[in-house]
N, C-alpha and C. Protein backbone atom coordinates (compact mmCIF):
# COMPACT_ATOMS: atom_id res chain seq x y z
N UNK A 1 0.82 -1.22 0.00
CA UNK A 1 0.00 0.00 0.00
C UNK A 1 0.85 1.27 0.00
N UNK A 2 1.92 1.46 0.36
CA UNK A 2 2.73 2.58 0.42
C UNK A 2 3.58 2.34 -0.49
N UNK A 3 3.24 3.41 -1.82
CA UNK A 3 3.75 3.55 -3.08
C UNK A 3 4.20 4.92 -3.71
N UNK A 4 4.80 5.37 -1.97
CA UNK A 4 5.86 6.65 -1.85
C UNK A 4 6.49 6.75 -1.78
N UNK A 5 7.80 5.78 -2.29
CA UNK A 5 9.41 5.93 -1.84
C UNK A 5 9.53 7.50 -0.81
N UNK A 6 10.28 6.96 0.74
CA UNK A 6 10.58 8.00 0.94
C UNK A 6 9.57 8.88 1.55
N UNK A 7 8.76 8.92 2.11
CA UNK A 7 7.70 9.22 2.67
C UNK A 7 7.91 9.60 3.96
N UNK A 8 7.56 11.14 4.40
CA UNK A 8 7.87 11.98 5.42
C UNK A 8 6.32 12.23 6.48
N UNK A 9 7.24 12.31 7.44
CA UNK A 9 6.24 11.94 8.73
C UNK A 9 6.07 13.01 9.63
N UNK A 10 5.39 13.55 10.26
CA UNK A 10 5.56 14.55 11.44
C UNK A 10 4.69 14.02 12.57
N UNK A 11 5.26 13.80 14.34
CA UNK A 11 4.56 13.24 14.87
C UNK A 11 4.08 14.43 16.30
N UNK A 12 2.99 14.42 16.63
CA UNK A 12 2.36 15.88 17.68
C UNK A 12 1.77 14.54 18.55
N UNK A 13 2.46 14.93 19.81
CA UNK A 13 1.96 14.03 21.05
C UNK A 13 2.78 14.41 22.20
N UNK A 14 2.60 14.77 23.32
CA UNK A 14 2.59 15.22 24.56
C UNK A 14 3.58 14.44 25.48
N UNK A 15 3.55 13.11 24.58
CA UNK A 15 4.37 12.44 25.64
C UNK A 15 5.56 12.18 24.81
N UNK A 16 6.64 11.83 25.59
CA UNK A 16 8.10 11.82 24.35
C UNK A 16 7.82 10.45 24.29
N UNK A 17 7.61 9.46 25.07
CA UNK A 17 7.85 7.97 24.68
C UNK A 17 7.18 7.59 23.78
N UNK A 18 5.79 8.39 23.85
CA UNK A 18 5.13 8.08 22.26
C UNK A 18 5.27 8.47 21.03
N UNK A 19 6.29 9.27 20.96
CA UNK A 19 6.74 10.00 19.65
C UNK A 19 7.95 9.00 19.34
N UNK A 20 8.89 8.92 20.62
CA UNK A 20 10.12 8.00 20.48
C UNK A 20 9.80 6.59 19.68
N UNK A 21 8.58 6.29 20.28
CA UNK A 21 8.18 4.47 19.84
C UNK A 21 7.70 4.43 18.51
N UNK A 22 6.93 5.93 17.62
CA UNK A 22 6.07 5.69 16.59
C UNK A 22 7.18 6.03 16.08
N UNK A 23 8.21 6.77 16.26
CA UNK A 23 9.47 6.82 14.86
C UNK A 23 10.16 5.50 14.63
N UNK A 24 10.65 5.15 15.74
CA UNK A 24 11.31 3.69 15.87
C UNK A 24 10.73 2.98 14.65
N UNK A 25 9.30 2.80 15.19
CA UNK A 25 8.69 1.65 14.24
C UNK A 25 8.46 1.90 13.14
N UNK A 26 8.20 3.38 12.72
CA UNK A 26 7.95 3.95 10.98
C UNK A 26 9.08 3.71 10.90
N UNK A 27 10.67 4.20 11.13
CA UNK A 27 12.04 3.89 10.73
C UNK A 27 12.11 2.77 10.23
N UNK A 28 11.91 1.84 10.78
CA UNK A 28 12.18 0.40 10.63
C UNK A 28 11.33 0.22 9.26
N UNK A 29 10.39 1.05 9.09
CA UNK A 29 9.42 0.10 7.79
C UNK A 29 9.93 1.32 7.20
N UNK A 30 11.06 2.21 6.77
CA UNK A 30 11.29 3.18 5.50
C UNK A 30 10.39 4.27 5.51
N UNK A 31 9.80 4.39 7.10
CA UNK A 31 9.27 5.93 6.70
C UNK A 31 9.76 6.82 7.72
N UNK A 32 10.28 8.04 7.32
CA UNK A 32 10.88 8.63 7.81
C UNK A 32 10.03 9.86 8.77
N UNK A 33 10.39 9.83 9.88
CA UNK A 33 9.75 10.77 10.67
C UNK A 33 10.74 12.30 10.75
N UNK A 34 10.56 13.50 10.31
CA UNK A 34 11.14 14.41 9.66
C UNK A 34 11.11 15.81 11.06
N UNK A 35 10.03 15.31 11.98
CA UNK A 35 9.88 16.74 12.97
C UNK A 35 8.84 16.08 14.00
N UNK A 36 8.99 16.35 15.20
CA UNK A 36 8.28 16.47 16.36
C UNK A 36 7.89 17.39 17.12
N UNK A 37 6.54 16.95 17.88
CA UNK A 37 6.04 18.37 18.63
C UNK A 37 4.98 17.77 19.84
N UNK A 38 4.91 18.93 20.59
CA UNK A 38 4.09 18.24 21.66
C UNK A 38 2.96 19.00 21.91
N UNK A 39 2.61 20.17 21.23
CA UNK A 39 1.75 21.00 21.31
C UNK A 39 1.19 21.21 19.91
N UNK A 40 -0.24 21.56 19.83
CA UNK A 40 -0.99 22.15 18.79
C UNK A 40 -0.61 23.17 17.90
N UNK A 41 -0.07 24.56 19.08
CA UNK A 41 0.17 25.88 18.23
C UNK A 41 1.54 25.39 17.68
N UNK A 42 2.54 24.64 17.97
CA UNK A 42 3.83 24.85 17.01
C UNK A 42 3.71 23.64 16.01
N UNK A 43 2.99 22.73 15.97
CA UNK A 43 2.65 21.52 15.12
C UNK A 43 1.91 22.48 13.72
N UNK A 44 1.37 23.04 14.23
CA UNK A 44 1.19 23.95 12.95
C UNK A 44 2.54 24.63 11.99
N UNK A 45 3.12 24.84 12.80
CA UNK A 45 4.07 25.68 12.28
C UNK A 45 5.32 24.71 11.70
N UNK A 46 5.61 23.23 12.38
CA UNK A 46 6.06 22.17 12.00
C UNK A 46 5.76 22.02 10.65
N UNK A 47 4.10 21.67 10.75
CA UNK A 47 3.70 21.12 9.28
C UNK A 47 4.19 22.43 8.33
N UNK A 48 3.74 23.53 8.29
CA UNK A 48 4.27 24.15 7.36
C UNK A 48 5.16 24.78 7.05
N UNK A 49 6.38 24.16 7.44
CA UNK A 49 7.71 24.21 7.22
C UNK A 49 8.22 22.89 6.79
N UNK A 50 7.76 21.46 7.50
CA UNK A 50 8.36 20.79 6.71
C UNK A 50 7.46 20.25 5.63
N UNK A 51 6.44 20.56 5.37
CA UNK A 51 5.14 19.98 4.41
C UNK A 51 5.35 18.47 4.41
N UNK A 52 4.83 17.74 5.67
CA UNK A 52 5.33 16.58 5.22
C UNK A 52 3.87 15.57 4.66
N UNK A 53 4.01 14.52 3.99
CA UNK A 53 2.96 13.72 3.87
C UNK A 53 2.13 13.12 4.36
N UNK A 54 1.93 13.19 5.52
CA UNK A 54 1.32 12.73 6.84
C UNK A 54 1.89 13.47 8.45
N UNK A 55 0.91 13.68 8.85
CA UNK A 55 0.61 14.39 9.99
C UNK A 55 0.25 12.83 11.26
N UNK A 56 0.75 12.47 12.07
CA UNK A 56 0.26 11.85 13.44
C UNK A 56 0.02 12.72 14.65
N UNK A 57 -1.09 12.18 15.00
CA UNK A 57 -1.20 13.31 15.97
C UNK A 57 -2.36 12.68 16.92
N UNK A 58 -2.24 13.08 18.33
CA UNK A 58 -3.15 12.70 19.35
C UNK A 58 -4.23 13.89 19.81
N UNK A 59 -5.16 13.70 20.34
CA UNK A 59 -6.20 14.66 20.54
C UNK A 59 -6.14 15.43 21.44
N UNK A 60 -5.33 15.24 22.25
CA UNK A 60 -5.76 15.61 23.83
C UNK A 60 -4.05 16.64 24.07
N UNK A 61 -3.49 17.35 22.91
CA UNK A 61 -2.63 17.83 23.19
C UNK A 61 -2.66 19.28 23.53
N UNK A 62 -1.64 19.82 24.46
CA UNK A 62 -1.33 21.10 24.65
C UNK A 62 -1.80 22.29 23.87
N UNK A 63 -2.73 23.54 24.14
CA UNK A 63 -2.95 24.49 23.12
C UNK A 63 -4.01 24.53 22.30
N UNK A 64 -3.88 24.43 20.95
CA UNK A 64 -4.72 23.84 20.34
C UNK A 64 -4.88 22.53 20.14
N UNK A 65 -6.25 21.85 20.83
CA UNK A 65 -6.70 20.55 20.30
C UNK A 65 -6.32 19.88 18.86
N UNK A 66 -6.15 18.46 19.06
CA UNK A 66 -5.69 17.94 18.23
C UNK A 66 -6.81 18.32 16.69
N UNK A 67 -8.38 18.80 17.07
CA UNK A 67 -9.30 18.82 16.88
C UNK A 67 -9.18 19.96 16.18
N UNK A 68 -8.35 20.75 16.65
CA UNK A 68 -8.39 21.88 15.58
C UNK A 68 -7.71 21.96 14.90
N UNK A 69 -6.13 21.56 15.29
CA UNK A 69 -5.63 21.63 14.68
C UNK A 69 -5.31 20.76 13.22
N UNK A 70 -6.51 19.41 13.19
CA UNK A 70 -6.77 18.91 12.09
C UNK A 70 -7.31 20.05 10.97
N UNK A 71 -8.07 20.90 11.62
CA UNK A 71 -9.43 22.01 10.72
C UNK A 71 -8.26 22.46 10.31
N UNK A 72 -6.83 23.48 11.19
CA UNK A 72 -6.39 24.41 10.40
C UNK A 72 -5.77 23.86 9.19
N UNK A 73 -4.69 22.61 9.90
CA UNK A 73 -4.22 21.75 8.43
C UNK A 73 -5.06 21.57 7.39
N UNK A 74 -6.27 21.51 7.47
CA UNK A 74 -6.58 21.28 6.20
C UNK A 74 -7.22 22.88 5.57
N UNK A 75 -6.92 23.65 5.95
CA UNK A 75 -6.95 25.29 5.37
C UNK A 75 -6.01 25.73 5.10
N UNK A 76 -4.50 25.19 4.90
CA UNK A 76 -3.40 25.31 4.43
C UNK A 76 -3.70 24.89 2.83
N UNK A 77 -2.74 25.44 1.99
CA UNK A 77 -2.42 25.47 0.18
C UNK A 77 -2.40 24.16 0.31
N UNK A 78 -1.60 23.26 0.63
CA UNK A 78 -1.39 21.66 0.62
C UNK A 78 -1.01 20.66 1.79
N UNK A 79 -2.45 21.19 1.92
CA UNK A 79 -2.84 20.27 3.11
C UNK A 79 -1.93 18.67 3.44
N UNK A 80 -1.09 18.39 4.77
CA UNK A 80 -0.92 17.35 4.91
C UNK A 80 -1.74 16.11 5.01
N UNK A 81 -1.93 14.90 5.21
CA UNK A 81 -3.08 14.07 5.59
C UNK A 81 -2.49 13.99 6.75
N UNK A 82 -3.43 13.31 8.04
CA UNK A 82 -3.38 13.60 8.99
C UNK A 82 -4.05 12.03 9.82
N UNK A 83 -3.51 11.39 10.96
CA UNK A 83 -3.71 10.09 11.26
C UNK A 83 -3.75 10.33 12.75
N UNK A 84 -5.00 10.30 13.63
CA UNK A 84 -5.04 10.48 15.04
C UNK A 84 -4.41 9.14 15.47
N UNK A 85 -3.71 9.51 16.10
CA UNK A 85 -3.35 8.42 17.28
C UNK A 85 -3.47 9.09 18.77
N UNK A 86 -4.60 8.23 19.52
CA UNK A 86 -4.95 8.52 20.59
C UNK A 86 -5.57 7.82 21.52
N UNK A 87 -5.63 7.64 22.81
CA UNK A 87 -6.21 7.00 24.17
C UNK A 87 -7.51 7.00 24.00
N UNK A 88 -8.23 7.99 23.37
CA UNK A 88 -9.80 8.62 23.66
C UNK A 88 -10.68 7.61 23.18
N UNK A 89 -11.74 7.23 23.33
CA UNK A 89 -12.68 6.36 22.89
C UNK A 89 -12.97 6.62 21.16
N UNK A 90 -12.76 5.48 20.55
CA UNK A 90 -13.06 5.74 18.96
C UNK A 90 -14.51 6.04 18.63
N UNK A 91 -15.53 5.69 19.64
CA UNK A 91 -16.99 5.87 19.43
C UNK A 91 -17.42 6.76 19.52
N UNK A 92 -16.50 7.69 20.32
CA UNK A 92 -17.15 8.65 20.60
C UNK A 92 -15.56 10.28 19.14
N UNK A 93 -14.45 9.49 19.37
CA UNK A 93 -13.78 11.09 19.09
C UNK A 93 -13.37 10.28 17.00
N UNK A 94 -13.50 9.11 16.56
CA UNK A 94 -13.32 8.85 15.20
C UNK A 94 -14.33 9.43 14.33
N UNK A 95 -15.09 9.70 14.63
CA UNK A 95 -16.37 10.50 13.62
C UNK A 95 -15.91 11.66 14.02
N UNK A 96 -15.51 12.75 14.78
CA UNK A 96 -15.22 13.81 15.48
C UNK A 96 -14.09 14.25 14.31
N UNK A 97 -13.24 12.99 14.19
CA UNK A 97 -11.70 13.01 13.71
C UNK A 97 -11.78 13.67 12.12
N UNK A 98 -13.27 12.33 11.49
CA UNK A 98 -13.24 12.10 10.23
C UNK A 98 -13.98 13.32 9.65
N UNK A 99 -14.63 14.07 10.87
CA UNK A 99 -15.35 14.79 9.71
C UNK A 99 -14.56 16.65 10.24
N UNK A 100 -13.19 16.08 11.09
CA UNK A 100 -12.81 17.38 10.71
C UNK A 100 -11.66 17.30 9.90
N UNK A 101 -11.44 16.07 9.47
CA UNK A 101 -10.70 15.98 7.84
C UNK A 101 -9.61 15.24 8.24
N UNK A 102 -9.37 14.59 8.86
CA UNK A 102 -8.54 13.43 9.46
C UNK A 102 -8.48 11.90 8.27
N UNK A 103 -7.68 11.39 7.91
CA UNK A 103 -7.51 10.12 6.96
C UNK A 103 -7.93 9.25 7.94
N UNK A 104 -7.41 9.07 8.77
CA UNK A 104 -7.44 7.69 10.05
C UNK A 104 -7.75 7.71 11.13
N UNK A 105 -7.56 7.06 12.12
CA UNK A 105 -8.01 6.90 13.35
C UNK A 105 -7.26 5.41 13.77
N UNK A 106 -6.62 5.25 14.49
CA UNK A 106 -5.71 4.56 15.10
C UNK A 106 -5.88 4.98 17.02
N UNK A 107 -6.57 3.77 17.90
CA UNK A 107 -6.11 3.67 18.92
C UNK A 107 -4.95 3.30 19.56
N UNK A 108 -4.08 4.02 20.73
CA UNK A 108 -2.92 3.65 21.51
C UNK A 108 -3.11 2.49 21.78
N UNK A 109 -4.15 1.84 22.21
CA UNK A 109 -4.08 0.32 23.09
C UNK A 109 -3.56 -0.55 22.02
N UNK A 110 -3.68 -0.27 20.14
CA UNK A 110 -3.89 -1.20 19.69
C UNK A 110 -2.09 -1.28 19.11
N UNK A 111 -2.17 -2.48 18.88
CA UNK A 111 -0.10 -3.00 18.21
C UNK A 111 0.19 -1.82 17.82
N UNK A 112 1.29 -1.74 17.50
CA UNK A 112 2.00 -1.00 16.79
C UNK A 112 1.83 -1.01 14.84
N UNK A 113 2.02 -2.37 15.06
CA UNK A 113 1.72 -2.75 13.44
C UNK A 113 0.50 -2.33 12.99
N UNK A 114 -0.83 -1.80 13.91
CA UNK A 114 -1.99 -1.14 12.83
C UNK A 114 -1.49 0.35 13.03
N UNK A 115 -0.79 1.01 13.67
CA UNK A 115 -0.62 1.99 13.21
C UNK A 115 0.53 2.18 11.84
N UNK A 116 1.07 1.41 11.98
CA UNK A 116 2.21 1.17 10.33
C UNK A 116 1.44 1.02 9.22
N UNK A 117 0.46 0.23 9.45
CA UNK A 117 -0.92 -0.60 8.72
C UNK A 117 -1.31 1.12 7.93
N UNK A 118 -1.76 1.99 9.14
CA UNK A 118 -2.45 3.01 8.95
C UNK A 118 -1.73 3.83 8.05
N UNK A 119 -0.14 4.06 8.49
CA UNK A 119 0.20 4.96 8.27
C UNK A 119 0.49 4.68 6.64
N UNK A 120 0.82 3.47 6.27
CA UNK A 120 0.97 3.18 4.89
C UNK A 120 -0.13 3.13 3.54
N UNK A 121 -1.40 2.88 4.41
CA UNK A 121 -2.46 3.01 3.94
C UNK A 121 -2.96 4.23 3.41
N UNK A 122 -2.60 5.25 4.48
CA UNK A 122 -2.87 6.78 4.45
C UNK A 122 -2.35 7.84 3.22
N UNK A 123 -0.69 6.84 3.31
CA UNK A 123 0.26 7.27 2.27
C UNK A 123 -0.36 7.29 0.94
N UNK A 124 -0.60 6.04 1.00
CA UNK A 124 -1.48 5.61 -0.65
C UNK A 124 -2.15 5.70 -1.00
N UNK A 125 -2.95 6.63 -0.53
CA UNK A 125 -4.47 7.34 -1.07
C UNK A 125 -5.47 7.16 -0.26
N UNK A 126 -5.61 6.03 0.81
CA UNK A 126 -7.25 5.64 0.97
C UNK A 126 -7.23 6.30 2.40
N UNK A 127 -8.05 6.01 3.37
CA UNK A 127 -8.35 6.60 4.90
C UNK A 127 -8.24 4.77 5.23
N UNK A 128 -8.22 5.04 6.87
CA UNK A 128 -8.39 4.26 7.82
C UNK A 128 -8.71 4.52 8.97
N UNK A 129 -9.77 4.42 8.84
CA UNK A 129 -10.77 3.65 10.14
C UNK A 129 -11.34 2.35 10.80
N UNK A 130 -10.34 1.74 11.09
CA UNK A 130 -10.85 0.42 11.66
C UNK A 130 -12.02 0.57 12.31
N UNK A 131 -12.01 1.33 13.05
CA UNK A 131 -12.76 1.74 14.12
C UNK A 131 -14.57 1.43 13.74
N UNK A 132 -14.67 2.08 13.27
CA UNK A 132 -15.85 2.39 12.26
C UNK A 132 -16.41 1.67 10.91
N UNK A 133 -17.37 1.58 10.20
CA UNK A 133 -17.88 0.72 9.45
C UNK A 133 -17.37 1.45 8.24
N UNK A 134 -17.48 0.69 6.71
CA UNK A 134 -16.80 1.46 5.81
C UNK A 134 -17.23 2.79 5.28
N UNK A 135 -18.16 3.31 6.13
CA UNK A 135 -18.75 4.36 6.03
C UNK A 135 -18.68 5.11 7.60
N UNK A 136 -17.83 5.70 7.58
CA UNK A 136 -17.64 6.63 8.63
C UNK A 136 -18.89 7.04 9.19
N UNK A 137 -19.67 7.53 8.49
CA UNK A 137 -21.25 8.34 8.97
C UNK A 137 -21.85 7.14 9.35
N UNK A 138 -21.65 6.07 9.24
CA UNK A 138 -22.92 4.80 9.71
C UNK A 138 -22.37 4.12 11.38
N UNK A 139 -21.49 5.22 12.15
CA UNK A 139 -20.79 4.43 13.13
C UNK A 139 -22.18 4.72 14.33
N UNK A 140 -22.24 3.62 14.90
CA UNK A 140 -23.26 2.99 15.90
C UNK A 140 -23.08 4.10 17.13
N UNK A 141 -24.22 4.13 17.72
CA UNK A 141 -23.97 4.62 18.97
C UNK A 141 -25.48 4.98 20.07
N UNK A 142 -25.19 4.70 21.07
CA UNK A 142 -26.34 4.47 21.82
C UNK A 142 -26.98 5.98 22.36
N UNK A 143 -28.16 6.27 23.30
CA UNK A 143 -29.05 7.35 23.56
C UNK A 143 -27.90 8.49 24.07
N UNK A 144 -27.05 8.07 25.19
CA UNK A 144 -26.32 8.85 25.99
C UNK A 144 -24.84 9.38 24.88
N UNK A 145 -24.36 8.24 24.01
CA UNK A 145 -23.70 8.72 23.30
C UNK A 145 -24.14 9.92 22.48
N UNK A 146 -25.15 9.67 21.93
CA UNK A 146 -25.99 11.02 21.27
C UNK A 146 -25.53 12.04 22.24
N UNK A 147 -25.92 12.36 23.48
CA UNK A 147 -25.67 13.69 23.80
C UNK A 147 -24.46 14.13 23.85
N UNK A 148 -23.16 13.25 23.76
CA UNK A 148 -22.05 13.68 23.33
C UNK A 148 -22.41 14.16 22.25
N UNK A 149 -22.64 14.38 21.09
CA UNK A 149 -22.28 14.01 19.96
C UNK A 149 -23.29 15.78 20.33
N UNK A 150 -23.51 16.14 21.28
CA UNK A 150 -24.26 17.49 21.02
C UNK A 150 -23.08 18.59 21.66
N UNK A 151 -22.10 17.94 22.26
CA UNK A 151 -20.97 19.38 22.41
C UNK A 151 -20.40 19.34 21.29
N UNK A 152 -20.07 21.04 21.59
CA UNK A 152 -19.14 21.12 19.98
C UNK A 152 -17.58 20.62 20.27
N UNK A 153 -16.76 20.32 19.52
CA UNK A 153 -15.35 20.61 19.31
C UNK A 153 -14.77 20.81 20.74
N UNK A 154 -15.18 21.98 20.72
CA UNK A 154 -14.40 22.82 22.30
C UNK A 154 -14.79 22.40 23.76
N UNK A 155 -16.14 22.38 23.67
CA UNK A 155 -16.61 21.34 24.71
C UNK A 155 -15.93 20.21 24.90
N UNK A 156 -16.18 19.23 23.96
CA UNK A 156 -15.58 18.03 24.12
C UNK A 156 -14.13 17.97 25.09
N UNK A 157 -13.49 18.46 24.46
CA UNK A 157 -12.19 19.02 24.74
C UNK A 157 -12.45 19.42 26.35
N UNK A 158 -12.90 20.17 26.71
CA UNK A 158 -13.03 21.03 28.30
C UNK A 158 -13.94 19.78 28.91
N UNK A 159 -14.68 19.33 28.46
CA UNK A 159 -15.21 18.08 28.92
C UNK A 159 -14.02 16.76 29.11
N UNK A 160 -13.11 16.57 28.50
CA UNK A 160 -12.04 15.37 29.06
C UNK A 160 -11.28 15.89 29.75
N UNK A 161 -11.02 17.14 29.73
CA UNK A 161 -10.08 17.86 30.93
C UNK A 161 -10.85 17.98 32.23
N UNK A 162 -12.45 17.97 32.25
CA UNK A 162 -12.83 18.30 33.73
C UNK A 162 -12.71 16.79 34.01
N UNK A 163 -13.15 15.64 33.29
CA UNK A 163 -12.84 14.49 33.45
C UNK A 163 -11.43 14.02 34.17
N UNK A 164 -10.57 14.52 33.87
CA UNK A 164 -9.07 14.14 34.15
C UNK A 164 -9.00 15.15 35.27
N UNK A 165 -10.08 15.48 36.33
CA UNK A 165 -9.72 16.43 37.52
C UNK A 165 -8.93 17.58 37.75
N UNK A 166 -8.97 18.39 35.85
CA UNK A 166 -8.53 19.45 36.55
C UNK A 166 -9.33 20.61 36.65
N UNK A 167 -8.74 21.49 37.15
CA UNK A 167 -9.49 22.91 37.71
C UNK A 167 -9.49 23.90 36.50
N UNK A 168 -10.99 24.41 36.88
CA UNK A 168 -11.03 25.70 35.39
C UNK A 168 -9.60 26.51 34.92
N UNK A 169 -8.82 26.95 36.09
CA UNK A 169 -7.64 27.46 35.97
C UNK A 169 -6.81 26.92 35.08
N UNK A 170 -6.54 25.22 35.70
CA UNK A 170 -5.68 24.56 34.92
C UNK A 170 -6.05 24.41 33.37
N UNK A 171 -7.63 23.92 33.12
CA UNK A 171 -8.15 23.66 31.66
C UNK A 171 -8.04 25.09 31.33
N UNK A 172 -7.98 26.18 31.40
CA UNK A 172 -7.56 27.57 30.79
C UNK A 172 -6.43 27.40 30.42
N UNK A 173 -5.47 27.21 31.08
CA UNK A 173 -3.47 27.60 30.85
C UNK A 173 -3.79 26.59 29.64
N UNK A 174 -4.11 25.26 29.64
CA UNK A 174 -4.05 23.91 28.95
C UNK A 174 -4.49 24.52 27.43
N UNK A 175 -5.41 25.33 27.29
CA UNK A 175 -6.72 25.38 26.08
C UNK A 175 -5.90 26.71 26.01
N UNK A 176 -5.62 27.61 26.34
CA UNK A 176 -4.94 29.14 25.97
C UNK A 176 -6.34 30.24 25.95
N UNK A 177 -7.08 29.68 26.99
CA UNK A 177 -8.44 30.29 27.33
C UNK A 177 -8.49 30.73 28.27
N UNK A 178 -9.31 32.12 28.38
CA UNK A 178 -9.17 32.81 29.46
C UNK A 178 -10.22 31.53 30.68
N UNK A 179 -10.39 31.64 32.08
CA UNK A 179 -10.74 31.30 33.31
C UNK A 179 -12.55 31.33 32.82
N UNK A 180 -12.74 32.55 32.46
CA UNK A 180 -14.36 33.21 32.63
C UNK A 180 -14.95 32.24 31.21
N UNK A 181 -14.45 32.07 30.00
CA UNK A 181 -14.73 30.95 29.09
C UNK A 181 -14.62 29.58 29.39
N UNK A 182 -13.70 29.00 30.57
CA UNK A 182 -14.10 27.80 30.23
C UNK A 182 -15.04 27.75 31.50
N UNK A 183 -15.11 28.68 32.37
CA UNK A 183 -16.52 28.35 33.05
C UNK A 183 -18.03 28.21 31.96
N UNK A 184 -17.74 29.23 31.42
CA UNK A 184 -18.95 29.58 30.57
C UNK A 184 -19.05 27.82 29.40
N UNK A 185 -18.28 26.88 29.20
CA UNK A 185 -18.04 25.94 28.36
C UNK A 185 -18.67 24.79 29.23
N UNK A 186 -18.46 25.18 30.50
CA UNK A 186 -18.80 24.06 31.17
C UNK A 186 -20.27 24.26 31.76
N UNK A 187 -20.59 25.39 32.20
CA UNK A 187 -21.73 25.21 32.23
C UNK A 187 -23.11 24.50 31.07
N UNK A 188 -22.05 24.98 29.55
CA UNK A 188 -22.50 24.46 28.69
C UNK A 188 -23.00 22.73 28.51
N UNK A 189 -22.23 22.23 28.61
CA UNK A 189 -21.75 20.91 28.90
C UNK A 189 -22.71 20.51 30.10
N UNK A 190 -22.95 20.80 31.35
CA UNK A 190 -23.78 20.49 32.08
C UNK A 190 -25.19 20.51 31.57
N UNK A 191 -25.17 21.63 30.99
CA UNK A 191 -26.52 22.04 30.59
C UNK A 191 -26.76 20.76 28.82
N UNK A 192 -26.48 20.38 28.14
CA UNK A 192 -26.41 19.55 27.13
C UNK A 192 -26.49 18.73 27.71
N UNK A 193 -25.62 17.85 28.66
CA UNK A 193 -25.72 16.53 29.37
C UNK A 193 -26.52 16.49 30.10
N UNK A 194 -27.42 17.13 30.97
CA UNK A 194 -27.97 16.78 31.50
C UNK A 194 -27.97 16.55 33.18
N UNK A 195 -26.49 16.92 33.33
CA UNK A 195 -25.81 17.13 34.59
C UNK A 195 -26.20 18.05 35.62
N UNK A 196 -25.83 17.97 36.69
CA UNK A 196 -25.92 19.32 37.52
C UNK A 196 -24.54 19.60 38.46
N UNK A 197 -23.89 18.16 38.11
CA UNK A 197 -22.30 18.42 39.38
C UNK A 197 -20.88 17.66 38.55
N UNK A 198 -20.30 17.73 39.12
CA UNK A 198 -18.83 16.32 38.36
C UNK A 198 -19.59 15.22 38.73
N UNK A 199 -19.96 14.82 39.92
CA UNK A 199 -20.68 13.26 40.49
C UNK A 199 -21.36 12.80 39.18
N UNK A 200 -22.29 13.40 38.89
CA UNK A 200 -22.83 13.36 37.75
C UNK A 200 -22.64 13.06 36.40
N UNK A 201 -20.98 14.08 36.13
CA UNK A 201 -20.32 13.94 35.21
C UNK A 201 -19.68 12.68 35.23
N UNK A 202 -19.01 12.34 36.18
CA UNK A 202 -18.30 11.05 36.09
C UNK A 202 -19.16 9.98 35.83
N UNK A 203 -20.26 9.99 35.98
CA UNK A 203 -20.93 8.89 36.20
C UNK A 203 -21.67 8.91 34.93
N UNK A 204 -21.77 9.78 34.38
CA UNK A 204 -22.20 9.61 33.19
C UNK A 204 -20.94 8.83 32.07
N UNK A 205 -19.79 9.29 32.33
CA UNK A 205 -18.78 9.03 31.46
C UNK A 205 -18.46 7.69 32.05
N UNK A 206 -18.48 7.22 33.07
CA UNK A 206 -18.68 5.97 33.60
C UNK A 206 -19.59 4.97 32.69
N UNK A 207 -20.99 5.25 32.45
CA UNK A 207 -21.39 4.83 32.02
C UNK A 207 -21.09 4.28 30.01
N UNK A 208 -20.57 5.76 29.74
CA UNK A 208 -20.11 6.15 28.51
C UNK A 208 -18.72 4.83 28.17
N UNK A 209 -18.01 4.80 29.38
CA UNK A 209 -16.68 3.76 29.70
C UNK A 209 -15.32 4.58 28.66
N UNK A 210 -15.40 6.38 29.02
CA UNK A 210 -14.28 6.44 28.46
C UNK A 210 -13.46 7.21 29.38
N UNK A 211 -14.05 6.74 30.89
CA UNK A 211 -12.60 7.62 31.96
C UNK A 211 -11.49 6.44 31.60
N UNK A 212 -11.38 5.33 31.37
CA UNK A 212 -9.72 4.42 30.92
C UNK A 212 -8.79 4.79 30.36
N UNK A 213 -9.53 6.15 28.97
CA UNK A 213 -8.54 6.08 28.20
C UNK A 213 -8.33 7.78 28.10
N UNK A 214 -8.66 8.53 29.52
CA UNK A 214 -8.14 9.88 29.59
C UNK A 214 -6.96 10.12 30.85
């Protein structure tokens, strides 16, 4: 499937061991990883300097969301393609991924070899979504999932950070948002879900089964 001699990589993820492990293993199969980053706002600036052929990238990074920063890449002259690799539940953030212009969707839990799988696939024209049926828009999902599927973008986002216990303060510095917005985001979020406290929240996402993979 990868019929790019030479094929350049850029990888955006927060943690170094996961950047360290996905070059290793693209190295080994002839694809070259060309630039790293651990944040949103300079992954931008990565891609368009080194224009590389693929973009990896996790959701839940520093700054700008992985979430956006799929949107801006693809409002660039020549757009990279772009392959989430991430912890987050595929049911709920691979439709999220695909329809903000993402090729793939690749979970952390899964080998290494489907992300090679992915990344070669990606190279050669087609998308990958295991995750999902061969129609991205036909992916399953139950009553409570629906009301996810009613925050926007930014929510979502301020929604796995109140999840992961931190404080409006902290999800501000994290998002590059002032204090008084992500209150105002979260009340949002309560008010969509159906909530009235975190107890609530957790237990909804409990139910949801994606506190494992934040």
């Amino acid at each position: 499937m990868l019929d790019k001699p030479g094929a350049r990589v850029v990888v955006v993820d927060d943690h170094p061991m996961i950047r360290l492990a996905v070059s290793f293993s693209l190295d080994n199969h002839g694809i070259k990883v060309v630039g790293e980053s651990d944040n949103g706002a300079d992954a931008i600036q990565l891609i368009k300097v080194q224009k590389p052929d693929l973009a990896i990238l996790d959701i839940g990074i520093h700054g700008l969301d992985g979430l956006a920063v799929i949107r801006r890449i693809q409002a660039l002259d020549n757009p990279s393609r772009v392959l989430v690799l991430t912890s987050y539940p595929p049911e709920i953030y691979a439709m999220r991924s695909y329809l903000a212009g993402a090729s793939g969707f690749v979970s952390k839990d899964k080998d290494m070899s489907i992300l090679v799988s992915g990344v070669k696939t990606i190279i050669g024209g087609y998308t990958f979504f295991p995750s999902l049926s061969s129609d991205p828009s036909d992916a399953p999902c139950n009553s409570e999932c629906d009301l996810i599927k009613l925050l926007s973008n930014r929510e979502l986002m301020v929604f796995n950070k109140l999840l992961k216990g931190m404080s409006n303060k902290e999800i501000s510095q994290s998002m590059l948002l002032s204090n008084k917005t992500i209150s105002t985001y979260k009340v949002r979020i309560f008010d969509k879900l159906g909530v009235s406290n975190m107890i609530e929240l957790y237990d909804l996402a409990r139910r949801l089964d994606v506190l494992d993979g934040l």
